[in-house]
N, C-alpha and C. Protein backbone atom coordinates (compact mmCIF):
# COMPACT_ATOMS: atom_id res chain seq x y z
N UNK A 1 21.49 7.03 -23.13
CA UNK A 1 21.13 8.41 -23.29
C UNK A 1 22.31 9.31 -22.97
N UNK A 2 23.27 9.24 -21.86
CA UNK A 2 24.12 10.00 -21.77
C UNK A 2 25.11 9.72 -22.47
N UNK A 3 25.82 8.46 -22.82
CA UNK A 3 26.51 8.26 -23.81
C UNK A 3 25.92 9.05 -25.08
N UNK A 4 24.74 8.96 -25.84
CA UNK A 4 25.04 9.70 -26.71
C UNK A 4 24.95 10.83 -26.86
N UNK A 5 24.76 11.55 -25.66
CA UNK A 5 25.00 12.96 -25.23
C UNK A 5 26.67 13.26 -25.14
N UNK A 6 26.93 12.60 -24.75
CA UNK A 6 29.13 12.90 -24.90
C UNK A 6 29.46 12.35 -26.22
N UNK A 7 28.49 12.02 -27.50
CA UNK A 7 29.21 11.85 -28.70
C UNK A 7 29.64 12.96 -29.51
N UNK A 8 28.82 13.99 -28.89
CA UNK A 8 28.60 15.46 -29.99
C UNK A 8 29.48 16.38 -29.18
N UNK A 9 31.17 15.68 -28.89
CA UNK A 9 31.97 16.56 -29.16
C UNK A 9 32.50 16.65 -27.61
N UNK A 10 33.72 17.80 -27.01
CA UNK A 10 34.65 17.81 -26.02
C UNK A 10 33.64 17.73 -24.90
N UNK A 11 32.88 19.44 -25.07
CA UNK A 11 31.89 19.88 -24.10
C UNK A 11 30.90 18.59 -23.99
N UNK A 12 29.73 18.60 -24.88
CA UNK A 12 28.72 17.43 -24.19
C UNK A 12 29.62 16.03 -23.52
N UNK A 13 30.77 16.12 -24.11
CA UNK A 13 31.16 14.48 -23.18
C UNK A 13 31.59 14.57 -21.38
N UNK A 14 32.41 16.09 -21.50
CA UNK A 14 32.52 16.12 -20.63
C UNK A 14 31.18 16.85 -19.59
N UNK A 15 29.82 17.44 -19.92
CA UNK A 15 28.87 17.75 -19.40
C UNK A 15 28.71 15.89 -19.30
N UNK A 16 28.11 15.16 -20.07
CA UNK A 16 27.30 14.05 -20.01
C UNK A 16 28.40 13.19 -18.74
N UNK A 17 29.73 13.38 -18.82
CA UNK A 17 30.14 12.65 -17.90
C UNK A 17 30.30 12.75 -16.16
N UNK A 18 29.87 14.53 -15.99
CA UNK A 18 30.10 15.14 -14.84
C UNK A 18 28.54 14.73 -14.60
N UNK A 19 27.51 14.69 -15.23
CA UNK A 19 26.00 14.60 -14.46
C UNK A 19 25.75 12.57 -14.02
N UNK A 20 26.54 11.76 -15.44
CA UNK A 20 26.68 10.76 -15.44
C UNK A 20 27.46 10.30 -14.30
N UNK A 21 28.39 10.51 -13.86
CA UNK A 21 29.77 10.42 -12.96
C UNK A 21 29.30 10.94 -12.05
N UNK A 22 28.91 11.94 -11.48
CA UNK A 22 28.81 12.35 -9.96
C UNK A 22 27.73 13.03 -10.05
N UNK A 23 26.78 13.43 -10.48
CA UNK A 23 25.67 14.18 -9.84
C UNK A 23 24.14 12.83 -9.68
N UNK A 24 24.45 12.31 -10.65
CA UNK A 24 23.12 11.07 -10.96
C UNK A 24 23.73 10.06 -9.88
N UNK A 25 25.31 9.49 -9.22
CA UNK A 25 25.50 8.91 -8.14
C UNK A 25 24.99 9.41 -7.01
N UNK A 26 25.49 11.22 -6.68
CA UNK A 26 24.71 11.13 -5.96
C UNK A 26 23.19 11.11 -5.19
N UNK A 27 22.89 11.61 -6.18
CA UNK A 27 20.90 11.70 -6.51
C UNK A 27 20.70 10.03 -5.69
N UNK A 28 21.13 9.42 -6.61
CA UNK A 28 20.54 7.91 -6.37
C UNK A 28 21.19 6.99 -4.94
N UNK A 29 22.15 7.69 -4.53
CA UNK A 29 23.27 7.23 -3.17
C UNK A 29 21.87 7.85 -1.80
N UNK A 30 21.27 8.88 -1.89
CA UNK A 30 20.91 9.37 -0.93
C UNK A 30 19.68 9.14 -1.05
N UNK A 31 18.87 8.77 -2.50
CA UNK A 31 17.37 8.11 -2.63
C UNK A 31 17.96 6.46 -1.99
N UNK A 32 18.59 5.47 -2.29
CA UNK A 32 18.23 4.01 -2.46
C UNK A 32 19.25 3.86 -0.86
N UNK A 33 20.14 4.71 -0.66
CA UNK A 33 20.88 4.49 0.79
C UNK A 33 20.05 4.91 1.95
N UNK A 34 20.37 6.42 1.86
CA UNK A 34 20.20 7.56 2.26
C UNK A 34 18.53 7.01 2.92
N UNK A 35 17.69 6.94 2.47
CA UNK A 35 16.56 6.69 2.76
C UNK A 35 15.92 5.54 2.57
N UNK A 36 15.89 4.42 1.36
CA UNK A 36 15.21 2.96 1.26
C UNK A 36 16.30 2.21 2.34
N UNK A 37 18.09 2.07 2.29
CA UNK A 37 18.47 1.17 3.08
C UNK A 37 18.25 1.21 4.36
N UNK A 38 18.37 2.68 4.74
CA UNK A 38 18.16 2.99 6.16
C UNK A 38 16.97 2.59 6.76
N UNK A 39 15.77 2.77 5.93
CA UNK A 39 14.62 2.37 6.67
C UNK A 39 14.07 0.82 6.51
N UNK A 40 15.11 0.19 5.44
CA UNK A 40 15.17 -1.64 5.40
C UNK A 40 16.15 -1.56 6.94
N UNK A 41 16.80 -1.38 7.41
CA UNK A 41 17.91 -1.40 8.72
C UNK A 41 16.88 -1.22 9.72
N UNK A 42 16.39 -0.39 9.11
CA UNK A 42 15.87 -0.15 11.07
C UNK A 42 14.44 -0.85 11.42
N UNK A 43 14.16 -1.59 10.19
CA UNK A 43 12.80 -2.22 10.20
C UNK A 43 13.19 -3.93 9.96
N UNK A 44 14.37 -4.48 9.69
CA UNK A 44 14.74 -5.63 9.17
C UNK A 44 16.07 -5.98 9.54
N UNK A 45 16.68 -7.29 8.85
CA UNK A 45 17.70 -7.62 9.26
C UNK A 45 18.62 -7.20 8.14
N UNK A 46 19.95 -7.05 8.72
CA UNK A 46 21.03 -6.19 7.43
C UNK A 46 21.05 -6.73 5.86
N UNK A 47 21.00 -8.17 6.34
CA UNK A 47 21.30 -8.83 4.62
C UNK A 47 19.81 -8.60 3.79
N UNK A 48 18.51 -8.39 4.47
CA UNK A 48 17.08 -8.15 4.18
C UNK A 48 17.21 -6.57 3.25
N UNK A 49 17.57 -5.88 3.90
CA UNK A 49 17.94 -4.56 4.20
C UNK A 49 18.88 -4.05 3.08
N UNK A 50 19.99 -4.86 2.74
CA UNK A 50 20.51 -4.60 1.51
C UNK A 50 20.56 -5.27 0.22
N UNK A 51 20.32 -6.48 0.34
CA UNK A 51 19.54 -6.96 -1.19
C UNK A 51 17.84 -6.52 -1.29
N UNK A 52 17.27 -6.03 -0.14
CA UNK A 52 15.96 -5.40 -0.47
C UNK A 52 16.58 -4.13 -1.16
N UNK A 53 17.33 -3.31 -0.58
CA UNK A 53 17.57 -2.12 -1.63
C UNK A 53 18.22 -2.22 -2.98
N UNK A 54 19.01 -2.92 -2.99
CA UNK A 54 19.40 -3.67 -4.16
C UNK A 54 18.71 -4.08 -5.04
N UNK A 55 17.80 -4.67 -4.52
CA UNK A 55 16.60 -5.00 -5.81
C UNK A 55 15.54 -3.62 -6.29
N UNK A 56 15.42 -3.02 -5.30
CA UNK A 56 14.64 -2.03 -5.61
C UNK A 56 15.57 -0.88 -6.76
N UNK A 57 16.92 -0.64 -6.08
CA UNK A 57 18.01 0.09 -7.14
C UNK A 57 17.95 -0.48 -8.84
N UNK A 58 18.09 -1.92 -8.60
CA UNK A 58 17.91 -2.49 -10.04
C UNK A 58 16.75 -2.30 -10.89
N UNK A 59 15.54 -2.60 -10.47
CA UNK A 59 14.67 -3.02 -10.89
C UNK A 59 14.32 -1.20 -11.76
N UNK A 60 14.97 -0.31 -10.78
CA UNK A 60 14.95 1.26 -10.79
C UNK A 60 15.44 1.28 -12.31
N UNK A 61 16.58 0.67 -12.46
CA UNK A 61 17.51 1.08 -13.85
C UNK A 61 16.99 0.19 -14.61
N UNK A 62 15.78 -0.64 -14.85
CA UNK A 62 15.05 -1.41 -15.82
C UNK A 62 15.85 -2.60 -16.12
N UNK A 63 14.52 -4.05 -15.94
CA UNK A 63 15.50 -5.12 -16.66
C UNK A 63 15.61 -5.06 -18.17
N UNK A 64 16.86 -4.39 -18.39
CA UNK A 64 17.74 -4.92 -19.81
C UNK A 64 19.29 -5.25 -19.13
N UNK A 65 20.05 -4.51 -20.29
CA UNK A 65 21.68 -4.85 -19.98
C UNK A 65 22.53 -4.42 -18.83
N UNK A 66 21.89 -3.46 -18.19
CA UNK A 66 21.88 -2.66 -16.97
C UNK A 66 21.54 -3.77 -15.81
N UNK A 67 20.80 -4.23 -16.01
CA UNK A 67 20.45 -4.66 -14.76
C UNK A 67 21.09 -5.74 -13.70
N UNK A 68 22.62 -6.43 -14.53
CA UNK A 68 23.61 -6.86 -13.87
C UNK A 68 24.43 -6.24 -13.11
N UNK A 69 24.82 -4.92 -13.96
CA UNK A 69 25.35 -4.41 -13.12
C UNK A 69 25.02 -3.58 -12.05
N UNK A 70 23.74 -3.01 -11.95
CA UNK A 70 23.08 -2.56 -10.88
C UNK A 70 23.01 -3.13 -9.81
N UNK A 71 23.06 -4.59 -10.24
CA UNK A 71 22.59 -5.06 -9.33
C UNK A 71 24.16 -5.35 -7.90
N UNK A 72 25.32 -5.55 -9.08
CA UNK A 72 26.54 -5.60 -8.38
C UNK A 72 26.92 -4.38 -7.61
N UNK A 73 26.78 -3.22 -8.27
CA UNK A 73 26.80 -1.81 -7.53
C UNK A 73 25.86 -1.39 -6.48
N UNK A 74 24.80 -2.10 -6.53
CA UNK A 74 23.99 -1.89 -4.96
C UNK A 74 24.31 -2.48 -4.18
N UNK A 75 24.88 -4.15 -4.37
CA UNK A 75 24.90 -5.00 -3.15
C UNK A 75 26.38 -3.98 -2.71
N UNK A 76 27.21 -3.69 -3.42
CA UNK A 76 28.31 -3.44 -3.38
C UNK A 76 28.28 -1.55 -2.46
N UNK A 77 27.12 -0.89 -2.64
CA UNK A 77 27.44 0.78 -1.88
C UNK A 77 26.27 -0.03 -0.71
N UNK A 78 25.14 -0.76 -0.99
CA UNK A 78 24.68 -0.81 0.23
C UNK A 78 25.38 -1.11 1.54
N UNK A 79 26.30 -2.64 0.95
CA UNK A 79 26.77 -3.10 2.13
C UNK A 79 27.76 -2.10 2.62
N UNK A 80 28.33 -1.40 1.74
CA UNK A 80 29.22 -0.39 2.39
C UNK A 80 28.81 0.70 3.04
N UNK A 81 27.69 1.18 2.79
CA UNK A 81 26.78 1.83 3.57
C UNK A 81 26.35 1.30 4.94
N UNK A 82 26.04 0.12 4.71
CA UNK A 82 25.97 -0.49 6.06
C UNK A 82 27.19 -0.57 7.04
N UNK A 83 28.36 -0.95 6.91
CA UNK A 83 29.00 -1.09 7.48
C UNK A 83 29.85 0.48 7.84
N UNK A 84 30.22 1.49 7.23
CA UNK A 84 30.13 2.69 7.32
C UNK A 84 29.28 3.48 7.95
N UNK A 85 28.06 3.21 7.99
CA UNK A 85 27.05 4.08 8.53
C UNK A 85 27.31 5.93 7.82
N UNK A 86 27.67 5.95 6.17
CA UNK A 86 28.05 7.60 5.85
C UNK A 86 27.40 6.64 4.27
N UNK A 87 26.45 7.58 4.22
CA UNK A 87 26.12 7.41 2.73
C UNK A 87 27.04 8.09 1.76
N UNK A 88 28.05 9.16 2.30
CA UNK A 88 29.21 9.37 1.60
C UNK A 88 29.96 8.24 0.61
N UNK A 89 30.24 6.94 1.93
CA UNK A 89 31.33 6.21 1.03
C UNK A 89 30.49 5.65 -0.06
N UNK A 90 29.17 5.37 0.38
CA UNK A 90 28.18 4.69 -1.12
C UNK A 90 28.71 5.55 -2.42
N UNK A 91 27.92 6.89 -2.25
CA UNK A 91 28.53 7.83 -3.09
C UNK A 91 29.50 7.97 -4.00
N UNK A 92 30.81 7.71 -3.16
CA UNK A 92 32.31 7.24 -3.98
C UNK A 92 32.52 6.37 -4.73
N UNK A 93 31.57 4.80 -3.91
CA UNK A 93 31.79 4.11 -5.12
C UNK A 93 31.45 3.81 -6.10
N UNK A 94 29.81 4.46 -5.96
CA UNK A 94 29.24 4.65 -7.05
C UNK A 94 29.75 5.65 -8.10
N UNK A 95 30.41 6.55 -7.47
CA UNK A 95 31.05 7.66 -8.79
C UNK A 95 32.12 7.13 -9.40
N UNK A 96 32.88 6.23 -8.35
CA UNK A 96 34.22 5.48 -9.57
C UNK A 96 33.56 4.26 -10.52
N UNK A 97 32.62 3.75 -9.48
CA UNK A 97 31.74 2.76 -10.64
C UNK A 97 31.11 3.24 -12.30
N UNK A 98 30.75 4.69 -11.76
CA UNK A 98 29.78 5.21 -12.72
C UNK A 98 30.92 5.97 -13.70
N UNK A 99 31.63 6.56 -13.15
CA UNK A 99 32.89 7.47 -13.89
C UNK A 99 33.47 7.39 -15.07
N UNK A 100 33.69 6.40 -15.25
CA UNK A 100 34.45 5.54 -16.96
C UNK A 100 33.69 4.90 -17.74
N UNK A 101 32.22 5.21 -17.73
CA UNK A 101 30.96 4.75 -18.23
C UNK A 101 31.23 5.65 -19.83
N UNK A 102 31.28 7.00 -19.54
CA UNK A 102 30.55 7.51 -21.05
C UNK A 102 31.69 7.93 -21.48
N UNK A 103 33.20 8.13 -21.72
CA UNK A 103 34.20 7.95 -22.17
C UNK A 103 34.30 6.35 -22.80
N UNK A 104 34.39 5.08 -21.84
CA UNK A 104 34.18 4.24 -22.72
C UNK A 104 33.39 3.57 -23.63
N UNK A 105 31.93 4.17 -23.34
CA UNK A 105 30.87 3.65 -24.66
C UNK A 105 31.02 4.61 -25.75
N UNK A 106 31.85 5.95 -25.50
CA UNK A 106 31.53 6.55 -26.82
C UNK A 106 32.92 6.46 -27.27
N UNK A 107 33.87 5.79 -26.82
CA UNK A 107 35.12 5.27 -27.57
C UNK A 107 34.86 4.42 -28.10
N UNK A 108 33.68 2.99 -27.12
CA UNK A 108 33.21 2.42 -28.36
C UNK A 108 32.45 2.28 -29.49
N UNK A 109 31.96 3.26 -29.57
CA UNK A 109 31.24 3.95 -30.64
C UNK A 109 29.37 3.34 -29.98
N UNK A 110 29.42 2.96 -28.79
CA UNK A 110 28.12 2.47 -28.68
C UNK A 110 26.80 3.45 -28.28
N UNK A 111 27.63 4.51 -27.97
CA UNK A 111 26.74 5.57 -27.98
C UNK A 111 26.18 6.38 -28.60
């Protein structure tokens, strides 16, 4: 959907990539961190705690083609969340994760 929102030209790519890239990271950094990991932590054990949010993040972005990589980007901001204790750094890496998403599907014309 946002890919083919940045096909129709300078503006929508760069709108579809600023909501894609950093506003939808952080929406979802402070829902699946911010609040599901934290309360897997304080109710469970860490590794419980972040493949429980992890699965819940995935299952969020639907099983299709998505759902590999969701699943690498949660284990990947949870545990960093965990060990950080700043849902900030989740945030970051989810925005460099998410960042080069709709520039490269609509270079590849898949959008």
């Amino acid at each position: 959907m946002y890919a083919q929102g940045g096909s129709g030209g300078v503006l929508s790519l760069v709108l579809a990539t600023v909501f894609f890239g950093f506003l939808t990271p952080l929406g979802e950094e402070l829902l699946f961190r911010g609040v599901i990991t934290t309360v897997l932590l304080r109710y469970s054990r860490p590794i419980i705690a972040v493949v429980g949010s992890t699965l819940i993040f995935a299952i969020a972005h639907g099983i299709n083609i998505v759902f590999p990589a969701a699943v690498v980007a949660g284990l990947a901001t949870g545990e960093i969340y965990r060990r950080s204790g700043s849902v900030w750094t989740a945030v970051v890496v989810h925005v460099v994760f998410n960042l080069p998403t709709i520039p490269v599907m609509v270079a590849a014309g898949t959008g």
